[in-house]
N, C-alpha and C. Protein backbone atom coordinates (compact mmCIF):
# COMPACT_ATOMS: atom_id res chain seq x y z
N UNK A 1 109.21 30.73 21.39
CA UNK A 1 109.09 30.36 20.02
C UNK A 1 107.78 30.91 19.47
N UNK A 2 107.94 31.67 18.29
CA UNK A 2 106.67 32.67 18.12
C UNK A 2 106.22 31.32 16.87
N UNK A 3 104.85 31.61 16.82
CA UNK A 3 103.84 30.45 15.19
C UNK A 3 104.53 31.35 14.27
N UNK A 4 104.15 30.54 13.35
CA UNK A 4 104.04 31.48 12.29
C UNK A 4 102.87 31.03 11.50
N UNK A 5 102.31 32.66 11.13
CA UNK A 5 100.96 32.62 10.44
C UNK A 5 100.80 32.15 9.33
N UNK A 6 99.32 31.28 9.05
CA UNK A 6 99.48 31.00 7.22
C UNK A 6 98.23 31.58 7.26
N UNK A 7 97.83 32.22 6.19
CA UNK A 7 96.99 32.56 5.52
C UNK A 7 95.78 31.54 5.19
N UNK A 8 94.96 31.96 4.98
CA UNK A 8 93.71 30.86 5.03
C UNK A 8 93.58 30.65 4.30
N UNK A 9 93.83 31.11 3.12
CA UNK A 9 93.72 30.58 1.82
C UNK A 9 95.00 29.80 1.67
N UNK A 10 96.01 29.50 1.99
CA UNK A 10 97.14 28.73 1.96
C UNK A 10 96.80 27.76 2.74
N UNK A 11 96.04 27.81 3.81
CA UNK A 11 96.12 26.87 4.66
C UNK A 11 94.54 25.78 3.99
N UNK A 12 93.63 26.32 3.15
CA UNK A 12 92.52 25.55 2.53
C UNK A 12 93.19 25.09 1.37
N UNK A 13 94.09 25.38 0.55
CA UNK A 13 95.10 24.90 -0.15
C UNK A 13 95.74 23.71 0.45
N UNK A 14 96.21 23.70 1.23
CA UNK A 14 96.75 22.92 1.97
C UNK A 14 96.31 21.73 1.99
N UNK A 15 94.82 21.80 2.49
CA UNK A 15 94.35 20.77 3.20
C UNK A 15 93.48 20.08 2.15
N UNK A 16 93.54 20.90 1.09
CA UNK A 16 92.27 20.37 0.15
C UNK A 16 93.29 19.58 -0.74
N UNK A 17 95.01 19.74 -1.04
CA UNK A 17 95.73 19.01 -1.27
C UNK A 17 95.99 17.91 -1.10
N UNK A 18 95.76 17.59 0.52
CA UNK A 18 96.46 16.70 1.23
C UNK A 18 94.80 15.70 1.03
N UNK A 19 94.08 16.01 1.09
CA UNK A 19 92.31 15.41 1.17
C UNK A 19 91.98 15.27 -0.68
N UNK A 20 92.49 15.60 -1.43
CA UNK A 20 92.56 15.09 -3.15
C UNK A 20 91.01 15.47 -3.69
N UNK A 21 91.16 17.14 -2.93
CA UNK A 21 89.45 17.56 -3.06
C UNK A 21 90.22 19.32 -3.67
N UNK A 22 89.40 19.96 -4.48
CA UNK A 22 89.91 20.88 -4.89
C UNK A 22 89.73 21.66 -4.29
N UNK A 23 89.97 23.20 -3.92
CA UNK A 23 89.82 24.15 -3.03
C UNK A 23 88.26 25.15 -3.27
N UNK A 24 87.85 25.36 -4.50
CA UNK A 24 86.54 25.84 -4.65
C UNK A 24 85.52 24.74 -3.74
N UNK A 25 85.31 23.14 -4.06
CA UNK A 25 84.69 22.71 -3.36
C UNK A 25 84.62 22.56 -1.99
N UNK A 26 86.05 22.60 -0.83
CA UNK A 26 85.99 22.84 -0.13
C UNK A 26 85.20 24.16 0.30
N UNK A 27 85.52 24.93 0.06
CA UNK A 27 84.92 26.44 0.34
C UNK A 27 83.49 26.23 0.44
N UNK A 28 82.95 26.04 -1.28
CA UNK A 28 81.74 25.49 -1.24
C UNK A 28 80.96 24.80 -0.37
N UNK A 29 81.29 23.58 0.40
CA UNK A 29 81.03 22.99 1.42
C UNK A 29 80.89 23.68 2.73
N UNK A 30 81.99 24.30 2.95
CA UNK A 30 82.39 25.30 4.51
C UNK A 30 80.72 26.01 3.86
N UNK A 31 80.69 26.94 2.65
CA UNK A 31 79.48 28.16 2.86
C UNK A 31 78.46 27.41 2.90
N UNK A 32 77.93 25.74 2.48
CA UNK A 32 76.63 25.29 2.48
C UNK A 32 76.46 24.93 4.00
N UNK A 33 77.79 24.68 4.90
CA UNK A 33 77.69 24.61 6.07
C UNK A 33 76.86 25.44 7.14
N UNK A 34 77.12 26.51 6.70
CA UNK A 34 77.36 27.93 7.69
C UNK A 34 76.28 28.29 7.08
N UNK A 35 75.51 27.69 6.10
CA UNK A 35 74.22 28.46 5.76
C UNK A 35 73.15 27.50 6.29
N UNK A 36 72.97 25.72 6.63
CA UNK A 36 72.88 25.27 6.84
C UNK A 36 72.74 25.37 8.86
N UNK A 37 73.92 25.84 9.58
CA UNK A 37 73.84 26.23 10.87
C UNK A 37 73.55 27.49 11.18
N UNK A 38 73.00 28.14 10.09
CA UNK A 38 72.58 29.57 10.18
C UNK A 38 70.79 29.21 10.28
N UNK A 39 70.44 28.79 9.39
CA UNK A 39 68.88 28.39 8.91
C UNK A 39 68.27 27.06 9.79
N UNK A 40 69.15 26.52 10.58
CA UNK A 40 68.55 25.54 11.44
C UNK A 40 67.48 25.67 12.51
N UNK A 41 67.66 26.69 13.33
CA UNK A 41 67.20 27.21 14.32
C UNK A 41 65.42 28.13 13.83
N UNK A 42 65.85 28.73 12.80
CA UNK A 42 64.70 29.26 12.41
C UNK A 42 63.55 28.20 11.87
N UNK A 43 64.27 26.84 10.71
CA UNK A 43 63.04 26.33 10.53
C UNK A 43 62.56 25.24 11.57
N UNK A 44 63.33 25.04 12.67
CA UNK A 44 62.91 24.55 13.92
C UNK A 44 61.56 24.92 14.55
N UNK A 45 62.25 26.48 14.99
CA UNK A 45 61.07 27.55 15.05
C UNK A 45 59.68 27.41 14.08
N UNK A 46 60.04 27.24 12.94
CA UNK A 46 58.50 27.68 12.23
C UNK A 46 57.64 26.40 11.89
N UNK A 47 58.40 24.69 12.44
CA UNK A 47 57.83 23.60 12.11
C UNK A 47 57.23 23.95 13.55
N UNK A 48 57.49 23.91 15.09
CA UNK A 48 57.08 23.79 15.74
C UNK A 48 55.54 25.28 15.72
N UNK A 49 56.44 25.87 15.69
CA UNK A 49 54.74 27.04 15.55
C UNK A 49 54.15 26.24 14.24
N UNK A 50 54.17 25.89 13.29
CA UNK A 50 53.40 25.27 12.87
C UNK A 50 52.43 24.15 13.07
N UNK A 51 53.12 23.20 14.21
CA UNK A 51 52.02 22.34 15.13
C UNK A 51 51.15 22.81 16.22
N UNK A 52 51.95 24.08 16.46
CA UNK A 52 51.27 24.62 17.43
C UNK A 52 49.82 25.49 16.99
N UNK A 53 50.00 25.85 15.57
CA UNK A 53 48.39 26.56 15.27
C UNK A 53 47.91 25.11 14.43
N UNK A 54 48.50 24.58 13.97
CA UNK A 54 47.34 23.28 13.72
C UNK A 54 46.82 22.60 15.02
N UNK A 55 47.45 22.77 16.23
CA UNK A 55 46.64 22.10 17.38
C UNK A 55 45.96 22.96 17.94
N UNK A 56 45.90 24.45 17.89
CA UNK A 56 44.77 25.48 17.94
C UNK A 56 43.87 25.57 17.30
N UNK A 57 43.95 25.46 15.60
CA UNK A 57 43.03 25.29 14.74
C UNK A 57 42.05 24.08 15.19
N UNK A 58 42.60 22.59 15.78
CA UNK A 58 41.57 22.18 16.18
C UNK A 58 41.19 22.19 16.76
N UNK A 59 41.11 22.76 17.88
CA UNK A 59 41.07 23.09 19.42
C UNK A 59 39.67 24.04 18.93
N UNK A 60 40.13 25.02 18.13
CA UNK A 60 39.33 25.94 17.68
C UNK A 60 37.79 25.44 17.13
N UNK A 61 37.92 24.35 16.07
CA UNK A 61 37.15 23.64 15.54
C UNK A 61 36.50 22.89 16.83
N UNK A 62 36.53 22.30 17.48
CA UNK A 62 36.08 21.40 18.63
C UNK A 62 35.43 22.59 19.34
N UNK A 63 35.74 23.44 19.53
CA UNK A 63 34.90 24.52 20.53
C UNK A 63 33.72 25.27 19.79
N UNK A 64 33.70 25.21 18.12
CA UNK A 64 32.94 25.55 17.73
C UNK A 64 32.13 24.53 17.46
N UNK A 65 32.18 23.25 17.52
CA UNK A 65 31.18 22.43 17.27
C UNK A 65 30.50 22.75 18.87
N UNK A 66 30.85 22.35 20.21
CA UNK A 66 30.36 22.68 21.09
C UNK A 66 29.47 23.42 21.22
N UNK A 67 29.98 24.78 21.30
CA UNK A 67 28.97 26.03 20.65
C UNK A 67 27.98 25.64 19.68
N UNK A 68 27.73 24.89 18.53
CA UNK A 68 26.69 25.06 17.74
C UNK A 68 25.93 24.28 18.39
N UNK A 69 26.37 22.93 19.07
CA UNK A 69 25.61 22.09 20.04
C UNK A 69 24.87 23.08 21.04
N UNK A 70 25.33 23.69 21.93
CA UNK A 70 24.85 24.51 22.86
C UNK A 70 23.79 25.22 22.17
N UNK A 71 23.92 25.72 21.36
CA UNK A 71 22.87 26.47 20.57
C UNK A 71 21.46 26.01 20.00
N UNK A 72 21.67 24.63 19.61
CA UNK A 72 21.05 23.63 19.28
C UNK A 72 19.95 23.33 20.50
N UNK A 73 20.74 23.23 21.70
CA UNK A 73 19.47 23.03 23.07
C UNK A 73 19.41 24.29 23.09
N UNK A 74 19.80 25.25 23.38
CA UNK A 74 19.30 26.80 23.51
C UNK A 74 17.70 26.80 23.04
N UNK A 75 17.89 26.50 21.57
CA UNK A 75 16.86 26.41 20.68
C UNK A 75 15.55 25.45 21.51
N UNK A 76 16.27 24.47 22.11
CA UNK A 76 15.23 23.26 22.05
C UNK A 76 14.36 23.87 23.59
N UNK A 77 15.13 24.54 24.07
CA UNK A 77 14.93 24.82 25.51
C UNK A 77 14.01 26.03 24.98
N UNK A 78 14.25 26.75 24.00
CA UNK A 78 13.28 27.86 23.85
C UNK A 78 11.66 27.39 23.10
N UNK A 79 11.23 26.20 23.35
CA UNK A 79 9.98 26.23 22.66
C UNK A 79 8.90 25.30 23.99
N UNK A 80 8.05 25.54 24.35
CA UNK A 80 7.38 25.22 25.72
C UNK A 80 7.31 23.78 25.74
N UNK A 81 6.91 23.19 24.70
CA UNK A 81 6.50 21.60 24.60
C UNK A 81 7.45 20.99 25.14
N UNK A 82 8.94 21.16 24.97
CA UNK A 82 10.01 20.92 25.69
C UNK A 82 10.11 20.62 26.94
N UNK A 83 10.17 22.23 27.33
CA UNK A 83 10.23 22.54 28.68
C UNK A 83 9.12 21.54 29.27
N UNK A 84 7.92 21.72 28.63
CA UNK A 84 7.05 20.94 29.34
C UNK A 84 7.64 19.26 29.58
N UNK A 85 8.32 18.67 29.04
CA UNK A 85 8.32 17.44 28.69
C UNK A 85 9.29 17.00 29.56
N UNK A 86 10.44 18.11 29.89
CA UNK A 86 11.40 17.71 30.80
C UNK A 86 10.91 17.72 32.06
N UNK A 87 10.14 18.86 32.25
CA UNK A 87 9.54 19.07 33.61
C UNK A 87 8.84 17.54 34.11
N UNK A 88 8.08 16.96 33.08
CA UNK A 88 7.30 16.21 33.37
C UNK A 88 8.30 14.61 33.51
N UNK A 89 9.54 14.46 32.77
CA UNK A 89 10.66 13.72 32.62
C UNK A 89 11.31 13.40 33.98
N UNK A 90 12.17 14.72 34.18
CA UNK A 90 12.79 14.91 35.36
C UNK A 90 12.46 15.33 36.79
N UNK A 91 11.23 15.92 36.84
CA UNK A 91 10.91 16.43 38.28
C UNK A 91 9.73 15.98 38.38
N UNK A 92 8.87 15.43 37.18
CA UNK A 92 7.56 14.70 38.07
C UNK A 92 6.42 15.97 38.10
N UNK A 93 6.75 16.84 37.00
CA UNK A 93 5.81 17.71 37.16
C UNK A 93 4.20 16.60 36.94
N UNK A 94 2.99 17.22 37.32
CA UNK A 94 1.91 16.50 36.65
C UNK A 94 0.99 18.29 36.22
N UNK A 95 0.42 17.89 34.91
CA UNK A 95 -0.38 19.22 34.76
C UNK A 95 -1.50 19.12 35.41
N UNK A 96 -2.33 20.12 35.78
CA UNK A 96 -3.21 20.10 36.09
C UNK A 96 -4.83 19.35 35.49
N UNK A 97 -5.66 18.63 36.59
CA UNK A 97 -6.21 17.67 35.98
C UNK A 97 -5.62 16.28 36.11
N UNK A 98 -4.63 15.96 36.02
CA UNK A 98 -3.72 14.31 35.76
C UNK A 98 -3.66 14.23 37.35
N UNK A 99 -3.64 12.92 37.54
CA UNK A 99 -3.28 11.93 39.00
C UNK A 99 -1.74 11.13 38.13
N UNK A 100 -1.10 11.08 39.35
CA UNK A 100 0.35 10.78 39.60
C UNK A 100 0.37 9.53 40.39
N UNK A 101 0.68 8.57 39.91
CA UNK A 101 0.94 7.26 40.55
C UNK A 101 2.42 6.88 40.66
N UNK A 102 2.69 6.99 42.12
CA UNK A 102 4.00 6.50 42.22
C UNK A 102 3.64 5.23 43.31
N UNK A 103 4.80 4.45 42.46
CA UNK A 103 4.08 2.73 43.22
C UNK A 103 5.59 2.62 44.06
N UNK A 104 5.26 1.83 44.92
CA UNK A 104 6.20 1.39 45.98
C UNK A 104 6.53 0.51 46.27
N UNK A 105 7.60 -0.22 46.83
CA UNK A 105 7.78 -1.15 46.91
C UNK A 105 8.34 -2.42 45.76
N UNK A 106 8.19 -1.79 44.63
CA UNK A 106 9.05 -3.13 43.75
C UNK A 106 10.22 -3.42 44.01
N UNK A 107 10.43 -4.67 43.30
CA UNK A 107 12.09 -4.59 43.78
C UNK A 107 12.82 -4.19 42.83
N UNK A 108 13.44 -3.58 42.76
CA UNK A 108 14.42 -3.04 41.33
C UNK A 108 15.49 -4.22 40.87
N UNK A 109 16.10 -4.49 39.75
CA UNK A 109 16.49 -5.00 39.40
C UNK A 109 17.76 -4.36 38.78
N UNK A 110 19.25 -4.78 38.90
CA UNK A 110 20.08 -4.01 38.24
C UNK A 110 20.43 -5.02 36.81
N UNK A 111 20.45 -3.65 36.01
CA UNK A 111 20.45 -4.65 34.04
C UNK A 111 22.06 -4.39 34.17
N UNK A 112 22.88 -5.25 34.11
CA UNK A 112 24.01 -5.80 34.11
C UNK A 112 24.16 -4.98 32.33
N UNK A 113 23.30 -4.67 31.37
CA UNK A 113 24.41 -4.36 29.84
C UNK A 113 24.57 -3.12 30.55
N UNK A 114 23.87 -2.07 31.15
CA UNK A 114 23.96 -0.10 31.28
C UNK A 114 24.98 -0.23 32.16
N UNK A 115 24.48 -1.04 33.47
CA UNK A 115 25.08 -0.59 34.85
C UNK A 115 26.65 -1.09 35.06
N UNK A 116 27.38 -0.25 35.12
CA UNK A 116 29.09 -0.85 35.18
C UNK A 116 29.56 -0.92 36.68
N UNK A 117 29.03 -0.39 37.60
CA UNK A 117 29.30 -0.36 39.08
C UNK A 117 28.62 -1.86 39.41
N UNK A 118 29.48 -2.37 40.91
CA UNK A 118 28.82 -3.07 41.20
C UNK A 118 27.71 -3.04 42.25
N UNK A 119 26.58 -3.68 42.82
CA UNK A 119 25.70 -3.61 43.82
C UNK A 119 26.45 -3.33 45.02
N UNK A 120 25.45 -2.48 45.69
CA UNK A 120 25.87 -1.72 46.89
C UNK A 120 25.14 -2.78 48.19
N UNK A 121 25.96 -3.09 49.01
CA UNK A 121 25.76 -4.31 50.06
C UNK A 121 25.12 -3.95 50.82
N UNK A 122 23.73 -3.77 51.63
CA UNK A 122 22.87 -3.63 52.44
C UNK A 122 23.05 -3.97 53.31
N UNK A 123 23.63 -5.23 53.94
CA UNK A 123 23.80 -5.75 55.32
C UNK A 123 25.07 -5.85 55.95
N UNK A 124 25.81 -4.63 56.26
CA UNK A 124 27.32 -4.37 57.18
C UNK A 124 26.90 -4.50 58.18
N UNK A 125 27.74 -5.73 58.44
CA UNK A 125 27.54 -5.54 60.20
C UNK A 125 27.71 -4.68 60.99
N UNK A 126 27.56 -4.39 62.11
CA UNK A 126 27.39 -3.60 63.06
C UNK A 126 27.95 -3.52 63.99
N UNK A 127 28.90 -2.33 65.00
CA UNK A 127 29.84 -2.16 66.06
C UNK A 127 30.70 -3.33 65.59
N UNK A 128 31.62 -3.19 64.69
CA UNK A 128 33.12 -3.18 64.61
C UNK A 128 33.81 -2.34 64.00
N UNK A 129 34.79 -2.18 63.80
CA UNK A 129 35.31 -1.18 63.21
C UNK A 129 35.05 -1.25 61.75
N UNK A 130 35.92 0.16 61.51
CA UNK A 130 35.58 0.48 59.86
C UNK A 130 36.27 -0.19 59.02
N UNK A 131 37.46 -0.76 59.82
CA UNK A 131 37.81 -1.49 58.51
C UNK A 131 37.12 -2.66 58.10
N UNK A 132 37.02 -3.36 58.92
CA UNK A 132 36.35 -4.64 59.21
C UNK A 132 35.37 -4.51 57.82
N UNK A 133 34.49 -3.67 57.82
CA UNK A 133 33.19 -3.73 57.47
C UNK A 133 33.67 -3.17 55.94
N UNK A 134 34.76 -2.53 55.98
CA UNK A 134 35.22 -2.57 54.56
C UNK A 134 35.33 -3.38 53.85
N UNK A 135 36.46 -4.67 54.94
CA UNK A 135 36.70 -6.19 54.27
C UNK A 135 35.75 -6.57 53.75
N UNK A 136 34.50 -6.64 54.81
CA UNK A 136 33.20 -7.44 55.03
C UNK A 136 32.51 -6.36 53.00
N UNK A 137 32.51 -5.29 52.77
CA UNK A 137 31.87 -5.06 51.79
C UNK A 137 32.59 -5.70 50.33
N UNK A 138 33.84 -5.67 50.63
CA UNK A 138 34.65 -6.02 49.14
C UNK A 138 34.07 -7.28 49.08
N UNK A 139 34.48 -8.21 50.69
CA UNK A 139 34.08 -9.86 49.94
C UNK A 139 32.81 -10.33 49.76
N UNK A 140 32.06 -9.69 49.95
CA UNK A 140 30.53 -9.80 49.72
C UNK A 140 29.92 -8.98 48.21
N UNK A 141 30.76 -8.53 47.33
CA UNK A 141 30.43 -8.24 45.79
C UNK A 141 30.50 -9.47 44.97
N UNK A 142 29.05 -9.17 44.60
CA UNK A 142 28.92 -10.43 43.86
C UNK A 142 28.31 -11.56 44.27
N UNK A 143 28.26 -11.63 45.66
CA UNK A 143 27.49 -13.06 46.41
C UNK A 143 26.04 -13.06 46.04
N UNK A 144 25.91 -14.03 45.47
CA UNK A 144 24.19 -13.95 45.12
C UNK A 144 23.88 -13.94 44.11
N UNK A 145 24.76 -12.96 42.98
CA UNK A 145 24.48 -12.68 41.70
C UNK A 145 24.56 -13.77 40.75
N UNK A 146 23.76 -13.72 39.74
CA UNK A 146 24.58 -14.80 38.48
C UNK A 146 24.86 -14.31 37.38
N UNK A 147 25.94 -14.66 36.87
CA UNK A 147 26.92 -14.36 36.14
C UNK A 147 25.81 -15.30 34.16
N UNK A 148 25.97 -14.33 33.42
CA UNK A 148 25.46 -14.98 32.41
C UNK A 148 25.76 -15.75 31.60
């Protein structure tokens, strides 16, 4: 048993009959369709590259603040009074002429607002194993201290 063919325009006739919609609007619809699944894919494409150079652009911006920072100590590092000041800051330089007093023996005190770690336990016992002395460090944080 062979079909028999209808024509597509008989057959959008048809259907736009049977649906109480006229046949230009159908059509109309089908081409806003097909222009619609034509153009999808592309502005997909150009929203996402579009987040993608606004998250470069700031990426971009953040590396140039860096850089002007860097530049900023560059600067600070290029004038001697500096240099001198760190030297004397961080390593204990003394210039020549000056006596250096380093005192010994205080007891240090840890300031609970800076310090977020807790105190490191001085007295692990001795010849048992490692775990042991693990236990022995966890339950001993905090013994002694007072709480404000």
């Amino acid at each position: 048993m062979k079909r028999k063919t209808i024509p597509l325009r008989t057959a959008l006739e048809g259907f736009a009959e049977k649906r109480g919609i006229s046949t230009r609007l159908l059509i109309l619809f089908m081409v806003l369709f097909g222009v619609a699944v034509t153009l999808a894919p592309p502005t997909q494409h150009y929203f996402a590259q579009r987040a993608q150079i606004s998250a470069l652009e700031a990426d971009v911006e953040s590396n140039r603040k860096k850089l002007e920072e860097a530049r900023a100590e560059l600067q600070r590092w290029r004038d001697p009074e500096y240099v001198k000041s760190q030297a004397r800051d961080r390593l204990h330089f003394v210039l020549p002429g000056e006596r250096q007093y380093i005192i010994l023996g205080l007891s240090t005190q840890i300031d609970n607002g800076t310090s977020s770690a807790a105190p490191i336990n001085q007295d692990f016992p001795l010849g048992v194993p490692w775990y042991s002395r693990v236990i022995s460090s966890i339950t001993s944080v905090g013994v002694g201290t007072q709480t404000p």
